[in-house]
Protein backbone atom coordinates (compact mmCIF):
# COMPACT_ATOMS: atom_id res chain seq x y z
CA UNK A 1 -77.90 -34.25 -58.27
CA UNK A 2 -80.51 -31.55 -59.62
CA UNK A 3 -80.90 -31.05 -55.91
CA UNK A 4 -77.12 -29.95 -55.25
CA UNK A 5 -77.63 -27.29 -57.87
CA UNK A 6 -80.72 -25.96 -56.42
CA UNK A 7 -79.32 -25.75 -53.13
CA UNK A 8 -75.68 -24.13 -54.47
CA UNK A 9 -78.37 -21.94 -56.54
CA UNK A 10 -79.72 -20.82 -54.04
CA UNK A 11 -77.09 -20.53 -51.71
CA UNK A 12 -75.11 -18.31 -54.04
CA UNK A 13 -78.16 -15.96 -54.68
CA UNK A 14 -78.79 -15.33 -50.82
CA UNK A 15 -74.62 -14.24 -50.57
CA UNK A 16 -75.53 -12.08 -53.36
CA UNK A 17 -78.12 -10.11 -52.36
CA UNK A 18 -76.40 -9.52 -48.90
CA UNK A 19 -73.41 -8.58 -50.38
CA UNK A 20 -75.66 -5.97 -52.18
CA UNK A 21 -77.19 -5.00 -48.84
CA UNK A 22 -74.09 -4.28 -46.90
CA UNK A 23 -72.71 -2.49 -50.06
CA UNK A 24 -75.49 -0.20 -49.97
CA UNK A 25 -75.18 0.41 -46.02
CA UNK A 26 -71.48 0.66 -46.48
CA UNK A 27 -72.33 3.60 -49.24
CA UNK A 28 -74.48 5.27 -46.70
CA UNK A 29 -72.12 5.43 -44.04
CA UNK A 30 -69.52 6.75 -46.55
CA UNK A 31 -71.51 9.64 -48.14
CA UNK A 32 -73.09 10.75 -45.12
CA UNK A 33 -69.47 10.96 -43.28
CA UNK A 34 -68.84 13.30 -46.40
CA UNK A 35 -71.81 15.29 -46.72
CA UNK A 36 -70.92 16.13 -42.37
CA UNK A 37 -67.40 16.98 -43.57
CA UNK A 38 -68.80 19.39 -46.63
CA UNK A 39 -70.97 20.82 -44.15
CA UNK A 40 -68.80 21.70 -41.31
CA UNK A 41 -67.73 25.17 -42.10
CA UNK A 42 -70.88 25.90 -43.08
CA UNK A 43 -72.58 24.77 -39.79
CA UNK A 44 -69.49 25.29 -37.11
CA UNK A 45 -70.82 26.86 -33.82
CA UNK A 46 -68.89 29.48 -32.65
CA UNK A 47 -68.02 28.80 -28.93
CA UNK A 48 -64.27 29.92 -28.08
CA UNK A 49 -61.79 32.13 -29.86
CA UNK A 50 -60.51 29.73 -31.98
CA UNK A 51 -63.25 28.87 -33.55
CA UNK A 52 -63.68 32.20 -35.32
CA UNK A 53 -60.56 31.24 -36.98
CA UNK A 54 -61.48 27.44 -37.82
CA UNK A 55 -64.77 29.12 -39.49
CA UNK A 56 -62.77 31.23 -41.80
CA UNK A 57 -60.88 28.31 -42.88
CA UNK A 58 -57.84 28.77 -45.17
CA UNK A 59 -57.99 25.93 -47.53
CA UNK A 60 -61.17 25.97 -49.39
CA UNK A 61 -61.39 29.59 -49.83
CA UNK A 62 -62.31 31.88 -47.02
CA UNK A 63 -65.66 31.89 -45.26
CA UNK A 64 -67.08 34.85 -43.08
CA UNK A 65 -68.05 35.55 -38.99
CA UNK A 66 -70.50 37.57 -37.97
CA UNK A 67 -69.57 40.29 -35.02
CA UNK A 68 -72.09 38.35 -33.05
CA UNK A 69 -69.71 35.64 -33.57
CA UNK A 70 -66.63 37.34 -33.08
CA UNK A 71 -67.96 39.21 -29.62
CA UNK A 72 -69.07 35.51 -28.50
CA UNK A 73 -65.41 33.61 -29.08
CA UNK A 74 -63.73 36.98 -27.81
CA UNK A 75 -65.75 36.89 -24.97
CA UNK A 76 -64.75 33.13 -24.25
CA UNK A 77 -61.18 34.61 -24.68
CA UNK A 78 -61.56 37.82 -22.21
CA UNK A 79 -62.92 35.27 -19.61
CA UNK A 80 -60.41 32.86 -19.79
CA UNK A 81 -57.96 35.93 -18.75
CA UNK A 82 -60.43 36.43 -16.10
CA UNK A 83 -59.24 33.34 -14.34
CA UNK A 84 -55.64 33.59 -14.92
CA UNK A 85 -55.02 34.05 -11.53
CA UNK A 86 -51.11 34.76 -11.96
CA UNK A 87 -51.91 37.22 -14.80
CA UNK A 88 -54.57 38.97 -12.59
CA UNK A 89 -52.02 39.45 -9.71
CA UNK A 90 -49.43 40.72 -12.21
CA UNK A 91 -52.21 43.64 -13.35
CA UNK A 92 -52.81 44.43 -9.83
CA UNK A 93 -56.55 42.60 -10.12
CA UNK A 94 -58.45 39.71 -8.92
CA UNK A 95 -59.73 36.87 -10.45
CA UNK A 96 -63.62 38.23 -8.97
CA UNK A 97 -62.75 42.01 -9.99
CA UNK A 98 -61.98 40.58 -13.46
CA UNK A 99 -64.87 38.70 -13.80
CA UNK A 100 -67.12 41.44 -12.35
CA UNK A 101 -65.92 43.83 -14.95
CA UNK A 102 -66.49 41.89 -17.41
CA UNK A 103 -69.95 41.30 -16.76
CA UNK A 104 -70.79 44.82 -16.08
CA UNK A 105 -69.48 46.02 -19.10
CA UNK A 106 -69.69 42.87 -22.07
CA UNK A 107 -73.24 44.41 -23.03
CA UNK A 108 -72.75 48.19 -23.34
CA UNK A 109 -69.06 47.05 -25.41
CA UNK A 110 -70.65 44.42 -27.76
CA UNK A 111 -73.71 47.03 -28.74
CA UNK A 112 -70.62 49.81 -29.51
CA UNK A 113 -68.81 47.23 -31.83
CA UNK A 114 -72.22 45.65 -33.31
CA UNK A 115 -73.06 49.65 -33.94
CA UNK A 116 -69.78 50.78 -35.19
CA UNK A 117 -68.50 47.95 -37.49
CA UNK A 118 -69.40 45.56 -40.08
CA UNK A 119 -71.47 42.56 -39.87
CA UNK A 120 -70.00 39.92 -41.53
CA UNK A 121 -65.68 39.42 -41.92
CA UNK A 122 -64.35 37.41 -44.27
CA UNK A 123 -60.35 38.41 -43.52
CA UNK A 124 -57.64 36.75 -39.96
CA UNK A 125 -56.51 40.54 -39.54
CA UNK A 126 -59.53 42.03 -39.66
CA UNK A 127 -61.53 39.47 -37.52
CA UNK A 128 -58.20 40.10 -35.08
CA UNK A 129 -58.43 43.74 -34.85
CA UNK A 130 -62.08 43.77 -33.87
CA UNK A 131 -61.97 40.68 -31.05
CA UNK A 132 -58.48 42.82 -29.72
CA UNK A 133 -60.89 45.87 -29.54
CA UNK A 134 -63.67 43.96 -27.76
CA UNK A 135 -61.46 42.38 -25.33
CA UNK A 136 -59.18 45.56 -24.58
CA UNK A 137 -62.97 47.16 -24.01
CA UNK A 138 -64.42 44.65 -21.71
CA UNK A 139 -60.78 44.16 -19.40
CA UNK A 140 -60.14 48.12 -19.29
């Protein structure tokens, strides 16, 4: 009989300590899905246009963009106009004459807005008026 108990002793420590284990792991899991989440707008890439506006945010209070950052999801923007092959045909263009305007031009326009304005926005209209000015630059 003082064998049972041993064995149900011991059996019900071992389920306890895993239970501990996978609690702990299960914590992990959860707080370091929250600390990514906490860290997103602080850490967002900017890539395309929209991201400019994800990186602002609205909910939490606003954030800022650099013009390096607003030049680079513009220029995503300006490109993706580029091969719009209807809306080049409508504007007399091609899809290649686009393109190689761009190109030729995305350096000289991005140093005039770097010299010219701010560094950092923290404000939609703002960041709108400057990416409007980059792309009318670059597809003029």
């Amino acid at each position: 009989m003082s064998q049972f108990f041993t064995d149900m002793m011991g059996n019900s420590v071992k389920v306890i300590i895993s239970i501990i284990v996978l609690s702990i792991i299960a914590s992990g899991y959860y707080f370091s899905a929250h600390a990514a989440i906490f860290n997103t707008k602080k850490t967002i890439e900017v890539k395309v246009y929209s991201d400019i506006f994800y990186k602002l945010g609205s909910d939490s209070g606003p954030g800022t963009v650099s013009i390096n950052e607003i030049i680079a999801g513009a220029s995503q923007f300006a490109l993706s106009m580029c091969d719009d092959t209807v809306y080049q045909q409508v504007l007399g263009k091609t899809v290649d004459s686009c393109k190689l305007k761009f190109h030729q031009s995305k350096a000289k326009c991005a140093q005039f807005l770097t010299a010219h304005n701010a560094a950092f926005y923290d404000k939609k209209t703002s960041v709108s008026l400057v990416a409007e000015k980059f792309i009318d630059y670059v597809s003029s």
